[in-house]
N, C-alpha and C. Protein backbone atom coordinates (compact mmCIF):
# COMPACT_ATOMS: atom_id res chain seq x y z
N UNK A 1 -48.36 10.45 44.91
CA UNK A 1 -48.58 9.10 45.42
C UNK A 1 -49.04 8.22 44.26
N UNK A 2 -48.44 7.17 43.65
CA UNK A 2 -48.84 6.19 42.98
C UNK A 2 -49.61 5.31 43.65
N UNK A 3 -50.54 4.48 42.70
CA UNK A 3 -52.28 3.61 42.66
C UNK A 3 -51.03 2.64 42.73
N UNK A 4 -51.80 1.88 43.47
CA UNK A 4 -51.35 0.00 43.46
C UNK A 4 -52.37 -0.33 42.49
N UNK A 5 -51.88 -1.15 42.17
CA UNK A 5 -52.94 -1.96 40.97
C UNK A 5 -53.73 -2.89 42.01
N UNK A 6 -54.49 -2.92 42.09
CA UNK A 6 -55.38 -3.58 43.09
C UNK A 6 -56.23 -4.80 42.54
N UNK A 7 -56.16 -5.08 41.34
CA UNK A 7 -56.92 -6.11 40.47
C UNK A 7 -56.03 -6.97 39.83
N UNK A 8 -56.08 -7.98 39.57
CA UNK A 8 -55.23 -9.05 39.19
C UNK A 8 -55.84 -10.28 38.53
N UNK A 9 -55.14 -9.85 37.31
CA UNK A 9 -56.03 -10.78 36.06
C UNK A 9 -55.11 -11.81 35.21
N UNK A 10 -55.17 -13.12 35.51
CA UNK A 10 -54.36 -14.16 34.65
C UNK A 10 -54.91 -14.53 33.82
N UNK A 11 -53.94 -14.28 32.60
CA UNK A 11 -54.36 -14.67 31.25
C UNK A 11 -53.03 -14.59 30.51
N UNK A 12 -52.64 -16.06 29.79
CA UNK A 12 -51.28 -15.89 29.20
C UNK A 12 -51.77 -14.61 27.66
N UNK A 13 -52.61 -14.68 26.75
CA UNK A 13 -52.51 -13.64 25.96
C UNK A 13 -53.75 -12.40 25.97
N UNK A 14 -54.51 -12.88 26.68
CA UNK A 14 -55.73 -11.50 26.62
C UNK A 14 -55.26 -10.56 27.60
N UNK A 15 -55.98 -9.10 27.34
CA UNK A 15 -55.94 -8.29 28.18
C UNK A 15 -57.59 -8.02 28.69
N UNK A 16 -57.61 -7.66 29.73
CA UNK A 16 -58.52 -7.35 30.67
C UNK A 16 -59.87 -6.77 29.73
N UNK A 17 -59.63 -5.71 28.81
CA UNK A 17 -60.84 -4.92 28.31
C UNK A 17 -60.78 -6.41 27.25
N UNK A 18 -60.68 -7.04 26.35
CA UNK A 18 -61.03 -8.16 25.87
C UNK A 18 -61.82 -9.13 26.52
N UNK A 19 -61.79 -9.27 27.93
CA UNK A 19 -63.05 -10.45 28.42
C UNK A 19 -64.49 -9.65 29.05
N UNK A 20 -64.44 -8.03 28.51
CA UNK A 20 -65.68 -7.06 28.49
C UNK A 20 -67.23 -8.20 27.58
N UNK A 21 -66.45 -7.94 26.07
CA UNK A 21 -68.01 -8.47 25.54
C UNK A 21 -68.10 -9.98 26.13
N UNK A 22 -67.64 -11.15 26.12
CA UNK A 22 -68.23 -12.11 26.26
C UNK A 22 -68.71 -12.09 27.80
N UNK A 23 -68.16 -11.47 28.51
CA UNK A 23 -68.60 -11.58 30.19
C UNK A 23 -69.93 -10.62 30.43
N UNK A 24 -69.43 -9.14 29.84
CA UNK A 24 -70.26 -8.16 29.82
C UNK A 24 -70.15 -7.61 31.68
N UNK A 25 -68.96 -8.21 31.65
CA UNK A 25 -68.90 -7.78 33.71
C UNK A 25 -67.97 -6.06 33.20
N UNK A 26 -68.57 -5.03 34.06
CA UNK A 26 -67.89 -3.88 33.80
C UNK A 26 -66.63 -3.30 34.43
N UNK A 27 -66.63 -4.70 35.46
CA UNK A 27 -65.06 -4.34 35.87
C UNK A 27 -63.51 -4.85 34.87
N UNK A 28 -64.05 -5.15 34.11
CA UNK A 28 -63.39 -5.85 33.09
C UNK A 28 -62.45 -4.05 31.83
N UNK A 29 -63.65 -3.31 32.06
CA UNK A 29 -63.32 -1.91 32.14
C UNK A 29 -62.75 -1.02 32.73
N UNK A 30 -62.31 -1.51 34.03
CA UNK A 30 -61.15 -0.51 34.30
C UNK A 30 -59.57 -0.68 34.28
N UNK A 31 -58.66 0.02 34.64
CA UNK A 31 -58.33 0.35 34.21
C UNK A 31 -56.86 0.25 35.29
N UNK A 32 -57.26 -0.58 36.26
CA UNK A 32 -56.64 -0.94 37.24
C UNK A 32 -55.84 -2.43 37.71
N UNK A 33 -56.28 -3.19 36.61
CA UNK A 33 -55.92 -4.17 36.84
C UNK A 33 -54.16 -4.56 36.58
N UNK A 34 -53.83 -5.42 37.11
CA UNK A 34 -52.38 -5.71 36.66
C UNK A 34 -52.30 -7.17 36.11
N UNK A 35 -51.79 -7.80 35.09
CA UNK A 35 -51.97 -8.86 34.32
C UNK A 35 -50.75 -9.72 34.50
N UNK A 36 -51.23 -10.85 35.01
CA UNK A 36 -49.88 -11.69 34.90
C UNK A 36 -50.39 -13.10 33.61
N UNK A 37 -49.11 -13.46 33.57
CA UNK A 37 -49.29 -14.33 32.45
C UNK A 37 -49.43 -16.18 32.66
N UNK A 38 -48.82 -16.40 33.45
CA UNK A 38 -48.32 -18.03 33.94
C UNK A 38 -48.64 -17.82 35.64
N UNK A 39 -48.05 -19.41 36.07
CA UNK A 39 -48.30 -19.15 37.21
C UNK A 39 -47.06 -19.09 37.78
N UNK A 40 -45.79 -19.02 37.30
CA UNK A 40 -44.64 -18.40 38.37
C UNK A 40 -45.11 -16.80 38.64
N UNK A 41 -45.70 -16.08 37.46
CA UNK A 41 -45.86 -14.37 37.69
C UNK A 41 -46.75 -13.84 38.80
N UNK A 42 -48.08 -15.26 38.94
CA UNK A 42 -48.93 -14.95 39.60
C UNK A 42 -48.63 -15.06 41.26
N UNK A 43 -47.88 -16.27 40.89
CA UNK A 43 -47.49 -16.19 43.22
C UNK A 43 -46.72 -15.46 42.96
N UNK A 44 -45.22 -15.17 42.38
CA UNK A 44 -44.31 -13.79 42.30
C UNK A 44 -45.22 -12.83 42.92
N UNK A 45 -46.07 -12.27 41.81
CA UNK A 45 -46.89 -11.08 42.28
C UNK A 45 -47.16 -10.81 43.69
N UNK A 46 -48.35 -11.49 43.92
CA UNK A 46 -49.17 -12.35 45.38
C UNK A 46 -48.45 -12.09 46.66
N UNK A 47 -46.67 -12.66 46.48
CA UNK A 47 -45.97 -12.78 47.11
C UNK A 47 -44.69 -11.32 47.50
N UNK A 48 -44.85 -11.01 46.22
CA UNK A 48 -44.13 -9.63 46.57
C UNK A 48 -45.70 -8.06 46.95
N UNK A 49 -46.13 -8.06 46.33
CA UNK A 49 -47.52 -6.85 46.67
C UNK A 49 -48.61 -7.53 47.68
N UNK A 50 -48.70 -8.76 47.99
CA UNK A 50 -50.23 -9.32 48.83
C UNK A 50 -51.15 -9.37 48.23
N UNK A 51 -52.41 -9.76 48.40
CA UNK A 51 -53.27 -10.04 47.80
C UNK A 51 -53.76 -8.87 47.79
N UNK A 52 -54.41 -9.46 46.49
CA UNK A 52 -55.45 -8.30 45.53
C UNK A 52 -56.86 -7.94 46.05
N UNK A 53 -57.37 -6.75 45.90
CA UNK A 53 -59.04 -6.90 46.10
C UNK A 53 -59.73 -7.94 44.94
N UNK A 54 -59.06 -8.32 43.87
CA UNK A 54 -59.91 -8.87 43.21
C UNK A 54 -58.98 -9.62 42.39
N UNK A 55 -59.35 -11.47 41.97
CA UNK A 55 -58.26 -11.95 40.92
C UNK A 55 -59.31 -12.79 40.02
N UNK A 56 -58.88 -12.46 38.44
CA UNK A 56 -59.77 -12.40 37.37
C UNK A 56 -59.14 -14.44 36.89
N UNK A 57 -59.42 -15.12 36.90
CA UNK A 57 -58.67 -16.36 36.10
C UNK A 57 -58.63 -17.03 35.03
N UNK A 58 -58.13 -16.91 34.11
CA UNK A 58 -58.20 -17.73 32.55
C UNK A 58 -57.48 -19.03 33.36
N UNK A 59 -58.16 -20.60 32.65
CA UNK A 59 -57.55 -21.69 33.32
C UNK A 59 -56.42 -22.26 32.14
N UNK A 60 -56.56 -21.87 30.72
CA UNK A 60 -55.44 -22.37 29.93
C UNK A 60 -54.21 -21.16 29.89
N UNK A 61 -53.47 -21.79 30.31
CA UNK A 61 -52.19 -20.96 30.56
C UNK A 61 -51.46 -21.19 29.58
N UNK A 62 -51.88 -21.99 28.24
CA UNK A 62 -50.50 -22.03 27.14
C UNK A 62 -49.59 -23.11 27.05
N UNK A 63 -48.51 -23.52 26.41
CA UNK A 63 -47.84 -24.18 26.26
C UNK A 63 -46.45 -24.10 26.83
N UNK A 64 -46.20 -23.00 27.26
CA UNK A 64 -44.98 -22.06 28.23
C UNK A 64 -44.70 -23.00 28.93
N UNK A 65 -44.63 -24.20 29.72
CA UNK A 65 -44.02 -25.17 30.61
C UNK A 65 -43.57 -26.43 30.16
N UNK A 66 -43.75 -26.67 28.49
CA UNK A 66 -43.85 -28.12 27.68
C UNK A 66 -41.84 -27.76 27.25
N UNK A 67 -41.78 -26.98 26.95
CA UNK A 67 -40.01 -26.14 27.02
C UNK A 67 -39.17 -25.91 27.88
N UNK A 68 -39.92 -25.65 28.82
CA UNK A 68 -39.33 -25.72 30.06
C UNK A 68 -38.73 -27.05 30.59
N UNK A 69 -39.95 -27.52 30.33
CA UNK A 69 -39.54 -29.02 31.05
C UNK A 69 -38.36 -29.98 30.87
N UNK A 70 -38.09 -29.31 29.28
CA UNK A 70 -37.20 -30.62 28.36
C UNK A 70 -37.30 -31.96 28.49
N UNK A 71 -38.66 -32.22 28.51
CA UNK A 71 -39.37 -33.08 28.18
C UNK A 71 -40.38 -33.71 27.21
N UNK A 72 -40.78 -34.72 26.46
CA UNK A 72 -41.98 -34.31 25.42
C UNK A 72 -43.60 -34.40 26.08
N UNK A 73 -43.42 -34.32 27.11
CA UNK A 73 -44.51 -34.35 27.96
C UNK A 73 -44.53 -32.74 28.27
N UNK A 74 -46.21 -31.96 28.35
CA UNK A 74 -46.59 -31.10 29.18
C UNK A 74 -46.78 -31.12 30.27
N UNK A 75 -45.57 -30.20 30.71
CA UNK A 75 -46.06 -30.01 32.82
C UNK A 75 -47.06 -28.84 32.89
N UNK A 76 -47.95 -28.39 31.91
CA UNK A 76 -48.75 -27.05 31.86
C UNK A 76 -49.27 -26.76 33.24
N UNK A 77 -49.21 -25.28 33.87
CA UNK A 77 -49.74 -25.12 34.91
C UNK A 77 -50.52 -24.23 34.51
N UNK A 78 -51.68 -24.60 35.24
CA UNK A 78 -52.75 -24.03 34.54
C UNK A 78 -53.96 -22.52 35.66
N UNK A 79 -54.97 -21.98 35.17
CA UNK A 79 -55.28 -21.68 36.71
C UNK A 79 -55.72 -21.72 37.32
N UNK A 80 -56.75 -23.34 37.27
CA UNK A 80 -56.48 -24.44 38.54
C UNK A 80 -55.57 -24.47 39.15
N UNK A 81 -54.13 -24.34 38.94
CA UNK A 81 -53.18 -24.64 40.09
C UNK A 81 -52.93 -23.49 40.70
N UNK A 82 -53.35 -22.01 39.78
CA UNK A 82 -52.81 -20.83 40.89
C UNK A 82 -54.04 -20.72 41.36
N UNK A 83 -55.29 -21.04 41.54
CA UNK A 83 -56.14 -21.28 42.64
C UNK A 83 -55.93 -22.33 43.50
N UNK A 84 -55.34 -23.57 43.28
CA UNK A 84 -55.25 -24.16 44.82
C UNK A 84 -54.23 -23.72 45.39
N UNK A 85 -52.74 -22.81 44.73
CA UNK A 85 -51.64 -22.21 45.27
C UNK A 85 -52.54 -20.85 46.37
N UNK A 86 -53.65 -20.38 45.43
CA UNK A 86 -54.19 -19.34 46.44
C UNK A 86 -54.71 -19.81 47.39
N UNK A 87 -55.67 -20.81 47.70
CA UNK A 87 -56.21 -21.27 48.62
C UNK A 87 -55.11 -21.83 49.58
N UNK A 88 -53.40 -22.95 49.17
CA UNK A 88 -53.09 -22.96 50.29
C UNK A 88 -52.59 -21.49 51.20
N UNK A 89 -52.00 -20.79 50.38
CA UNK A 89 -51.42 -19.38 50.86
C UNK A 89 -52.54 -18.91 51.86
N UNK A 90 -53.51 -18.57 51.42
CA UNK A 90 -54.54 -17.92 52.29
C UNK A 90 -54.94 -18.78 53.97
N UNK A 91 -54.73 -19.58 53.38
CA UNK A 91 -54.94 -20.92 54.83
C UNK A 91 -53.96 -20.79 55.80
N UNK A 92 -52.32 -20.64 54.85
CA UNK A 92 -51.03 -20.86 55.76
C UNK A 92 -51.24 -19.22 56.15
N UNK A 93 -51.59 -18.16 55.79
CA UNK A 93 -50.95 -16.53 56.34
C UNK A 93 -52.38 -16.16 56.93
N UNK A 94 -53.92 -17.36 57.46
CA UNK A 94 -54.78 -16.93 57.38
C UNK A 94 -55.63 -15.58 57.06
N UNK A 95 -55.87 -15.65 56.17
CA UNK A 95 -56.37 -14.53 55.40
C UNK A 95 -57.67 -15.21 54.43
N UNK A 96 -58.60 -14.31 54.41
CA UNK A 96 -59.64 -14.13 53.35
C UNK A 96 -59.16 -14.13 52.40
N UNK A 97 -60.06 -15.01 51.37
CA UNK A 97 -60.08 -15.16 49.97
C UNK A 97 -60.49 -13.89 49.03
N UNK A 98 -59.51 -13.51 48.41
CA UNK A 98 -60.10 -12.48 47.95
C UNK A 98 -61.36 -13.13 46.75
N UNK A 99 -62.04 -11.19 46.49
CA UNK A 99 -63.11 -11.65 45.55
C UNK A 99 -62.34 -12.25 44.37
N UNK A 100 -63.04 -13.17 43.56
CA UNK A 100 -62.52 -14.11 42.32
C UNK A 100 -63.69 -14.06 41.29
N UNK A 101 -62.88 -14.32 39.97
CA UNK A 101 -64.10 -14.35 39.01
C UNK A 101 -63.41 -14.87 37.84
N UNK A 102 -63.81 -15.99 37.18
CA UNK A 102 -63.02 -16.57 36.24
C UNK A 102 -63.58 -16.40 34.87
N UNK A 103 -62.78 -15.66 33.96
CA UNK A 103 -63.48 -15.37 32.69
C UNK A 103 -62.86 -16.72 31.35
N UNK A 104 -62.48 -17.60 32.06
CA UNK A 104 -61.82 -18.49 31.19
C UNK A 104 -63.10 -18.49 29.65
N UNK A 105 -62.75 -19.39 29.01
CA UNK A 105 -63.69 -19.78 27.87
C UNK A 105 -63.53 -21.17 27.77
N UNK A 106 -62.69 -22.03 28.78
CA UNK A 106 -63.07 -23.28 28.61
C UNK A 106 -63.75 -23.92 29.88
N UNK A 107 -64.94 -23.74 29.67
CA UNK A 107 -66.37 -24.28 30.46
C UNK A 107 -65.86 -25.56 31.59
N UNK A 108 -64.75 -26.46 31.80
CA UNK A 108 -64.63 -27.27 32.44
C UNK A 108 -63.56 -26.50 32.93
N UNK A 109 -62.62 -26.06 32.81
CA UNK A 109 -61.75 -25.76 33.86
C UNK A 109 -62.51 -24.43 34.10
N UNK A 110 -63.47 -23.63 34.00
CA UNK A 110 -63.97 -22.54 34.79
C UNK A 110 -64.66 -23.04 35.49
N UNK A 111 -65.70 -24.35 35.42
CA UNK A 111 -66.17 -24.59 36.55
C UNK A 111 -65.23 -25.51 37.19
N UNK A 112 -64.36 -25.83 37.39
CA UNK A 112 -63.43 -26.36 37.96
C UNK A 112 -62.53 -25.66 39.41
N UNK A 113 -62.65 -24.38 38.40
CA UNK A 113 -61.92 -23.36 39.37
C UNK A 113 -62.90 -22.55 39.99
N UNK A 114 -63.95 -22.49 39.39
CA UNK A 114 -65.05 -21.88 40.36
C UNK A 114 -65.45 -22.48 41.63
N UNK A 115 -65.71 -23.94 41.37
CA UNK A 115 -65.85 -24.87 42.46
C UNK A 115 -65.22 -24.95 43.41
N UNK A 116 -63.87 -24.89 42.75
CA UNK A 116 -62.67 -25.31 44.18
C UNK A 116 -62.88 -23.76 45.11
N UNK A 117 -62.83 -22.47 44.24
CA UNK A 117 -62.76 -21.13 45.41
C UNK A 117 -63.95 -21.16 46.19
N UNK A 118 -65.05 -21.54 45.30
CA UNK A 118 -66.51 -21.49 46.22
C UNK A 118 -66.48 -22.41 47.14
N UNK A 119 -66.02 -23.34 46.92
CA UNK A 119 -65.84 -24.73 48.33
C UNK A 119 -65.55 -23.90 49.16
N UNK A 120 -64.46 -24.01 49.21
CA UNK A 120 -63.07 -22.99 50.08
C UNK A 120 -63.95 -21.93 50.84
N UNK A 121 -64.16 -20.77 49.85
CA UNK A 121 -64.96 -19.63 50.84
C UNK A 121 -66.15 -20.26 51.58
N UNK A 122 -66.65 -21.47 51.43
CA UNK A 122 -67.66 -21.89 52.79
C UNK A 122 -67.20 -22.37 54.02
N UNK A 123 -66.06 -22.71 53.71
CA UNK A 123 -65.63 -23.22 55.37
C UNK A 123 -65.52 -22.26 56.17
């Protein structure tokens, strides 16, 4: 019988044991997580396996959508947007928010995205 990866961590270039020292959180140590990169991978995921016991969030997702666009403007999606994509999903299939924990390193979009899930889980 194969493990589902049950943890789910967005980050366009880190891996999971990399946000160990600055967080010092020890789930950051195992060994279970599954990593997506952008936010098409992350609803993909979401949407094909269901939600995770647990989703880890970096909010700079990279430059990956400024090419896409063929535009000279950035459409960057960032993961602010795959948290309000989680919050509508969870609303429309009512379901609990899973646990969340954002190891970003840029201090405004982590509290950004912290805010919006913590809102959310009070209603």
């Amino acid at each position: 019988m194969r493990m589902t990866k049950r943890l789910l961590f967005l980050d366009d270039i880190r891996y999971p044991i990399e946000a160990y020292p600055y967080t010092k959180q020890d789930v950051f140590l195992r060994n279970d997580w599954y990593i997506v990169r952008n936010y098409e991978q992350f609803i993909k995921r979401i949407l094909e396996k269901g939600l995770p016991e647990m989703i880890s969030f970096d909010h700079d997702l990279g430059d990956e959508y400024c090419a896409k666009s063929g535009s000279h403007e950035c459409i960057e999606k960032t993961g602010y947007d795959c948290a309000k994509w989680l919050i509508e999903y969870c609303m429309d299939n009512l379901l609990p928010l899973p646990k969340f924990y954002c190891h970003s390193m840029n201090p405004v979009g982590k509290m950004n995205i912290e805010s919006l899930l913590k809102n959310f889980k009070k209603l």
